[in-house]
N, C-alpha and C. Protein backbone atom coordinates (compact mmCIF):
# COMPACT_ATOMS: atom_id res chain seq x y z
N UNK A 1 -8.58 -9.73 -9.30
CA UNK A 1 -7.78 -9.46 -8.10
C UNK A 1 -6.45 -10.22 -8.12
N UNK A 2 -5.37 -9.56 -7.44
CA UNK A 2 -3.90 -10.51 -7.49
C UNK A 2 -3.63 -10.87 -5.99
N UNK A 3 -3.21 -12.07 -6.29
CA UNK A 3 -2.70 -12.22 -4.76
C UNK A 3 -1.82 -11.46 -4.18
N UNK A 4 -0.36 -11.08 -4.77
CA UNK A 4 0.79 -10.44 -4.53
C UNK A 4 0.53 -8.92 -4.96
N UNK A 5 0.94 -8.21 -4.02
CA UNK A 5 1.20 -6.63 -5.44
C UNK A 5 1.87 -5.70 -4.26
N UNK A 6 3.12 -5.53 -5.10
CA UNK A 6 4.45 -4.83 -4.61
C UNK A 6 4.64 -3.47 -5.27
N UNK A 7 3.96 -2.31 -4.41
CA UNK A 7 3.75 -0.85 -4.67
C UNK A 7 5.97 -0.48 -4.51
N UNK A 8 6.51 0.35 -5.79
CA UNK A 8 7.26 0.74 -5.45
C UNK A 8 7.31 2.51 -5.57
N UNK A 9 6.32 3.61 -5.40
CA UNK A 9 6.04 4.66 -4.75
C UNK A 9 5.17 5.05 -3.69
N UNK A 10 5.77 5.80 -3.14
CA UNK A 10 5.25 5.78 -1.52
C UNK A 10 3.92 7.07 -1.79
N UNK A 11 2.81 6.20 -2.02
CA UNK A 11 1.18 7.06 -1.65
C UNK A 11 1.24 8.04 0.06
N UNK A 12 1.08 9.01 -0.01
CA UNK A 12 0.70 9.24 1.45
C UNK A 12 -0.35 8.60 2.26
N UNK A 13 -1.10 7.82 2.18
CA UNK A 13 -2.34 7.04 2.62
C UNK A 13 -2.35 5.49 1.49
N UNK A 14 -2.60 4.54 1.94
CA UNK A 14 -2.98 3.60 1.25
C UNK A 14 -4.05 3.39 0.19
N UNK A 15 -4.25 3.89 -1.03
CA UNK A 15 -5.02 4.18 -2.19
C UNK A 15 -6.37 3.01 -1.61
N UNK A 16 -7.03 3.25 -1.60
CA UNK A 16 -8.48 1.73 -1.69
C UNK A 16 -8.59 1.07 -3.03
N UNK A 17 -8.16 1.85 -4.02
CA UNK A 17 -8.25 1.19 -5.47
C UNK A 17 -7.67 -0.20 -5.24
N UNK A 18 -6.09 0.09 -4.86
CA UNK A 18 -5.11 -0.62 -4.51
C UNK A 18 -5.59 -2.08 -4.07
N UNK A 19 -5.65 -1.64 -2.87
CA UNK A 19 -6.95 -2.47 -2.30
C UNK A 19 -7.69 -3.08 -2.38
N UNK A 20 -8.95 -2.93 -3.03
CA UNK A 20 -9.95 -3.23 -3.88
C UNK A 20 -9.09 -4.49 -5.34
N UNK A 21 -7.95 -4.29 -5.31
CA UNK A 21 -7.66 -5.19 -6.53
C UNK A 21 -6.71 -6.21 -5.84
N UNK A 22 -6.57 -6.26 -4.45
CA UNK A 22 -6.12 -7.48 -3.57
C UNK A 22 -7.07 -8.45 -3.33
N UNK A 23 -6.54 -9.67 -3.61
CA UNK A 23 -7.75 -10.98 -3.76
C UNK A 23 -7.48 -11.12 -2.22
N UNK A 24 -8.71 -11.44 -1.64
CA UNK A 24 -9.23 -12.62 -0.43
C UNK A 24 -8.03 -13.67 -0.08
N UNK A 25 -6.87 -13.23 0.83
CA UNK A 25 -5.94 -14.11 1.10
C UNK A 25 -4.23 -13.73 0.91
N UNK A 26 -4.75 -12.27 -0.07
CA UNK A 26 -3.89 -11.63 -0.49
C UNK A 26 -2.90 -10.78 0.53
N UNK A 27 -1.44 -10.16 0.21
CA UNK A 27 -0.87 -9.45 0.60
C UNK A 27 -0.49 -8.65 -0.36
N UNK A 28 -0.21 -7.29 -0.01
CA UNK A 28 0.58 -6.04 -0.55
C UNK A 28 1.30 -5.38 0.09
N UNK A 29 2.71 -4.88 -0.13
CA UNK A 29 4.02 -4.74 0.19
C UNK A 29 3.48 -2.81 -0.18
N UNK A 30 3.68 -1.92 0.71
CA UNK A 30 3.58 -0.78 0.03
C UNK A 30 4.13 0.29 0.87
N UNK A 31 5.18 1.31 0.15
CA UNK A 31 5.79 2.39 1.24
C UNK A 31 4.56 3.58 1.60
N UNK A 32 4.21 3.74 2.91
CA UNK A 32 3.38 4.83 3.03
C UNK A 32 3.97 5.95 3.78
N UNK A 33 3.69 7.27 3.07
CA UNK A 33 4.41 8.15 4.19
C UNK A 33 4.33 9.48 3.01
N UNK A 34 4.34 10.88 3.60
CA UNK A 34 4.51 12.02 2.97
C UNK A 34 5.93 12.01 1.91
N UNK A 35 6.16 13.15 1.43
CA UNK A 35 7.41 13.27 0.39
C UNK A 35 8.05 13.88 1.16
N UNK A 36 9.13 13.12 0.84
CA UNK A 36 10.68 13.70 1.47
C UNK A 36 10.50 13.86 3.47
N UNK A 37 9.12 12.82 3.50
CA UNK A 37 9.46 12.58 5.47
C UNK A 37 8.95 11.30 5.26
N UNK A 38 8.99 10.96 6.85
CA UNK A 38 8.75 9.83 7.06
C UNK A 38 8.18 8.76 6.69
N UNK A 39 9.02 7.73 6.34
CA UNK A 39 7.53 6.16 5.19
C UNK A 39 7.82 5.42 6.05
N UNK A 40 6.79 4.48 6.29
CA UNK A 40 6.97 2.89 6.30
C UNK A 40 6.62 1.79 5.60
N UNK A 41 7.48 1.22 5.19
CA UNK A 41 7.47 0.40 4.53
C UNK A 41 6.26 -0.76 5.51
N UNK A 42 4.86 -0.68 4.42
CA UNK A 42 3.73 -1.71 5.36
C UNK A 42 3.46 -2.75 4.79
N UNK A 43 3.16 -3.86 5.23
CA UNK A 43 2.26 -5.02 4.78
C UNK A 43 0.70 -5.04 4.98
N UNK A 44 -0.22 -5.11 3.83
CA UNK A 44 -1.68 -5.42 4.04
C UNK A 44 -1.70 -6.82 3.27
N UNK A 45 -2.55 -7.15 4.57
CA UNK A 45 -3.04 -8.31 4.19
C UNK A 45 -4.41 -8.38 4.52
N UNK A 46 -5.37 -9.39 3.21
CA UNK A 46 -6.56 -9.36 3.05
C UNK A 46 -6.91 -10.68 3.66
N UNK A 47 -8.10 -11.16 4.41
CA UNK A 47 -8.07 -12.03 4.72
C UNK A 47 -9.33 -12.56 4.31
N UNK A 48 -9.63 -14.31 4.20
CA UNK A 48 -10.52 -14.49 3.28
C UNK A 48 -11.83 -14.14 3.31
N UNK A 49 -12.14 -14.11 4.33
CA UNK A 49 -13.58 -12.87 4.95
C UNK A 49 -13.18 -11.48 3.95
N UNK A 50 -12.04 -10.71 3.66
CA UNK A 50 -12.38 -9.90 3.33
C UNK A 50 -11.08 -8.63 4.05
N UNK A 51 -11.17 -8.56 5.34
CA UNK A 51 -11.06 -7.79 6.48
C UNK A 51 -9.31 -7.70 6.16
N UNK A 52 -9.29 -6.07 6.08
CA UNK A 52 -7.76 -5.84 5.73
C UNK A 52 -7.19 -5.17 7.08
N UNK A 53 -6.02 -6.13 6.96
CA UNK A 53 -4.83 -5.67 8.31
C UNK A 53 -3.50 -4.88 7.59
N UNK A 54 -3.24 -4.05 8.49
CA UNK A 54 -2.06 -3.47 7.76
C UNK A 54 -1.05 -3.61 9.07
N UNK A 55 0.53 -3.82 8.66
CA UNK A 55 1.44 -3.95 10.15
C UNK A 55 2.69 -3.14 9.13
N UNK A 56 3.27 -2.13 10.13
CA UNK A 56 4.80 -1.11 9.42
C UNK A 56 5.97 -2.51 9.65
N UNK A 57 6.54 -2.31 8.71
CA UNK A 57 7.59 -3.30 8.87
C UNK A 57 8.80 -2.95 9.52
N UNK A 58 9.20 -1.55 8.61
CA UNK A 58 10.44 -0.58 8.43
C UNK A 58 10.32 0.60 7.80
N UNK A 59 11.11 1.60 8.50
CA UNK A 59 11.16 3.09 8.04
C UNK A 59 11.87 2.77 6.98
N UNK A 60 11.39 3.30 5.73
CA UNK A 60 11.77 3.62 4.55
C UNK A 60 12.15 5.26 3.60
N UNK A 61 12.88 5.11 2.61
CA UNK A 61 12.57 6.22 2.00
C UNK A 61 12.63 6.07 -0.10
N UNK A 62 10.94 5.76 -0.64
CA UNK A 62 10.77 5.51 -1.96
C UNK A 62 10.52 7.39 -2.39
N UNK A 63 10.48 7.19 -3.64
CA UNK A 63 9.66 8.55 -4.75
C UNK A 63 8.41 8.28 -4.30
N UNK A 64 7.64 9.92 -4.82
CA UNK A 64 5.89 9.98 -3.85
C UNK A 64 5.66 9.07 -5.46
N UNK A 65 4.37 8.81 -4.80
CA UNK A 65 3.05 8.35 -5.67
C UNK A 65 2.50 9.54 -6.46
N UNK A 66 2.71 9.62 -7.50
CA UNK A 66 2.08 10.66 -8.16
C UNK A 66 1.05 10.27 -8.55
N UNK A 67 -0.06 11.37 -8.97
CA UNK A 67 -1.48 11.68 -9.41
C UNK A 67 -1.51 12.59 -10.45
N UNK A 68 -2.75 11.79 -11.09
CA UNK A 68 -2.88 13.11 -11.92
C UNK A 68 -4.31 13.98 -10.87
N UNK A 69 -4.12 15.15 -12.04
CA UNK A 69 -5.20 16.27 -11.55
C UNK A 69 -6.36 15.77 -11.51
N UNK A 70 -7.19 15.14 -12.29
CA UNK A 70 -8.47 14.50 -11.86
C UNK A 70 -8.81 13.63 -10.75
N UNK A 71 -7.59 13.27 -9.92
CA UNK A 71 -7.89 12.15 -9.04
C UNK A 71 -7.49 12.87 -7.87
C-alpha cells in the first residue's frame, strides 16, 4: 500500500482497486467526473481504522480514465 497516490485521469467513479492500494493513514488526490462534463478534483483519505472519506476540492477538467475491454 502507498501512502500518497496522485491519479492524473479522471475515472467516472473512484476505482476500489485504487483504493484498496491506499495504506491506513493514507491520502489520494483524484479527478472524478464523466468525459468532457463535470470533475472534481477529490481527496480520499484512509483512516487508520480503515474507513475512507472522500471531500471535492475543485471543479476540474483532466483526460477520462481509460479501460480496457475486460474490465
Amino acid at each position: 500500500p502507498f501512502d500518497a497516490i496522485i491519479v492524473t485521469a479522471a475515472p467516472e467513479a473512484i476505482p476500489p482497486p485504487l483504493v484498496d492500494q491506499l495504506a491506513d493513514g493514507g491520502r489520494m488526490v483524484v479527478p472524478v467526473g464523466p468525459r468532457g462534463g463535470s470533475q472534481q478534483l477529490t481527496l480520499v483519505t484512509k483512516s487508520a481504522n480503515g474507513t475512507v472519506d472522500r471531500r471535492a476540492l475543485a471543479p476540474v477538467r483532466f483526460v477520462p480514465f481509460l479501460r480496457t475491454e475486460e474490465n
